[in-house]
Protein backbone atom coordinates (compact mmCIF):
# COMPACT_ATOMS: atom_id res chain seq x y z
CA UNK A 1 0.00 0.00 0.00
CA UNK A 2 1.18 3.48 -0.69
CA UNK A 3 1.21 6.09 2.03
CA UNK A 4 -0.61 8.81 0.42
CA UNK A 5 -2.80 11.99 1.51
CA UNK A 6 -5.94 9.84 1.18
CA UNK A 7 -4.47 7.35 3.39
CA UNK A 8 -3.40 9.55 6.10
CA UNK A 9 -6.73 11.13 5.79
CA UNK A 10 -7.91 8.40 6.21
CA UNK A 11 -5.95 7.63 9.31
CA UNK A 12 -6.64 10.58 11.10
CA UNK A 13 -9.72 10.53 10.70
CA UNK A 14 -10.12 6.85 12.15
CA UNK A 15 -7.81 8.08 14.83
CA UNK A 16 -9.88 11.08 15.56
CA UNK A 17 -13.23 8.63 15.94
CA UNK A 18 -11.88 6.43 17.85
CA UNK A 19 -10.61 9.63 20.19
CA UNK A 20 -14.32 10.95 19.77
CA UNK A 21 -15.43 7.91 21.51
CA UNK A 22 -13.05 7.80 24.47
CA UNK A 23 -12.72 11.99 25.33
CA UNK A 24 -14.23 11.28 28.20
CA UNK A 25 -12.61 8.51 29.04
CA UNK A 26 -9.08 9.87 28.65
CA UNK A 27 -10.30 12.60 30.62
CA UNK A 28 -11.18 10.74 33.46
CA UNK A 29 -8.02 8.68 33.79
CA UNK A 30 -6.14 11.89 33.13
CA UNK A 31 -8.01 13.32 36.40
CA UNK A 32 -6.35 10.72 38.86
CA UNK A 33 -2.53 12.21 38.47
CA UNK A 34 -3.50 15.58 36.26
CA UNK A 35 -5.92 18.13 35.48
CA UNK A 36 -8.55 15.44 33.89
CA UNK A 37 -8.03 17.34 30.18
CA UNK A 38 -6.07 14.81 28.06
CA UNK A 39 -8.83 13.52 26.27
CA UNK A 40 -9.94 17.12 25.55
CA UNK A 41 -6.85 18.07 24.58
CA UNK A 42 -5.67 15.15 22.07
CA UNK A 43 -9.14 15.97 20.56
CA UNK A 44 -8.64 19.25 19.90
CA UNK A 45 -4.80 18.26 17.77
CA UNK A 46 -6.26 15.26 16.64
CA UNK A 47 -9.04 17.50 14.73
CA UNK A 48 -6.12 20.26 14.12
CA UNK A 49 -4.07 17.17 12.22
CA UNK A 50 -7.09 16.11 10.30
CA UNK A 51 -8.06 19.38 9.08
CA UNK A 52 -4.47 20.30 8.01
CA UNK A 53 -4.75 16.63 5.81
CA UNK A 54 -7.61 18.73 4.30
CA UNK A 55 -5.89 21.66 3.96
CA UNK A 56 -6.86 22.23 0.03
CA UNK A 57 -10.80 21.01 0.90
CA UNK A 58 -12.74 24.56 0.86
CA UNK A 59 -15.03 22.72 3.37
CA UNK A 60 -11.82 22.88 6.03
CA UNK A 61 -11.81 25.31 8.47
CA UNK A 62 -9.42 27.92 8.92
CA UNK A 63 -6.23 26.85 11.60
CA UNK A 64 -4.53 29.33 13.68
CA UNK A 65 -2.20 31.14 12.93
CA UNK A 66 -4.29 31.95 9.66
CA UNK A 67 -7.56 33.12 11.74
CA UNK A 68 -9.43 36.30 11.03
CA UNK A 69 -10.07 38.41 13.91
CA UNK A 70 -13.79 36.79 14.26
CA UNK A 71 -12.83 33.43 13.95
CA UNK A 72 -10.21 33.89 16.32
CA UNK A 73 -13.07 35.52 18.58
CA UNK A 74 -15.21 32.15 18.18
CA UNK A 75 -12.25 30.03 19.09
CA UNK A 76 -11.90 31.97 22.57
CA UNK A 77 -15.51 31.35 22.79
CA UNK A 78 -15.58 28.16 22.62
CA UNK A 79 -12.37 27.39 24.88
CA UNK A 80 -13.52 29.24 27.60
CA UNK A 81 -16.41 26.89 27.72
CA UNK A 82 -14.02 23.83 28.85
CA UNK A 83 -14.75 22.82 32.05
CA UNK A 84 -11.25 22.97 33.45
CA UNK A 85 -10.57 21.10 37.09
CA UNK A 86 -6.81 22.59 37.77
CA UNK A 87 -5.54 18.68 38.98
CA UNK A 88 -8.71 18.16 41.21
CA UNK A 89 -9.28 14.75 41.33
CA UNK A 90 -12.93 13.47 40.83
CA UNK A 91 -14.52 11.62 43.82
CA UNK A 92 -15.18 8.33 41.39
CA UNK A 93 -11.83 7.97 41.09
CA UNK A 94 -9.98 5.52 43.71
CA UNK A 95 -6.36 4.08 43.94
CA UNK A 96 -6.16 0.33 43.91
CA UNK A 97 -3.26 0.28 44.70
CA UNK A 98 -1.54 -2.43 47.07
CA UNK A 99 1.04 -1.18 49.31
């Protein structure tokens, strides 16, 4: 098989599916030694490394650095709608740890 733009198109976006799927997953086993965001975060490049693939599709939208002032706006927007827990640690989490 070649390794061509279609297939690492196509690769991201499996990747990025099967990342859709777990986000919140990720996030909580990110929460028991971080800030619970991982999943949230490798979404967010994940979609950024799909959408560059697509660069040349119209239909692809714009990445930053190359943001106009209002899409920049909307991508503030929607970032400070994250619901960020600064390395608290959910109370569903538990260490099973034996000593």
């Amino acid at each position: 098989m070649l390794f061509t733009k279609p297939v690492l198109q196509n690769m991201l976006d499996s990747a990025l599916a099967a990342i859709e799927q777990n986000v919140e997953m990720l996030n909580r086993l990110d929460s028991a030694t971080g800030d619970g965001d991982h999943g949230t975060a490798i979404l967010a490049a994940m979609k950024a490394a799909a959408c560059a693939a697509k660069k040349d599709d119209p239909a692809a939208p714009t990445l930053f650095p190359d943001f106009s002032k209002e899409e920049f706006k909307h991508a503030l927007e929607e970032y400070s709608k994250r619901n960020r827990r600064y390395g608290a640690v959910p109370t569903d989490v538990t260490d099973d740890r034996k000593d």
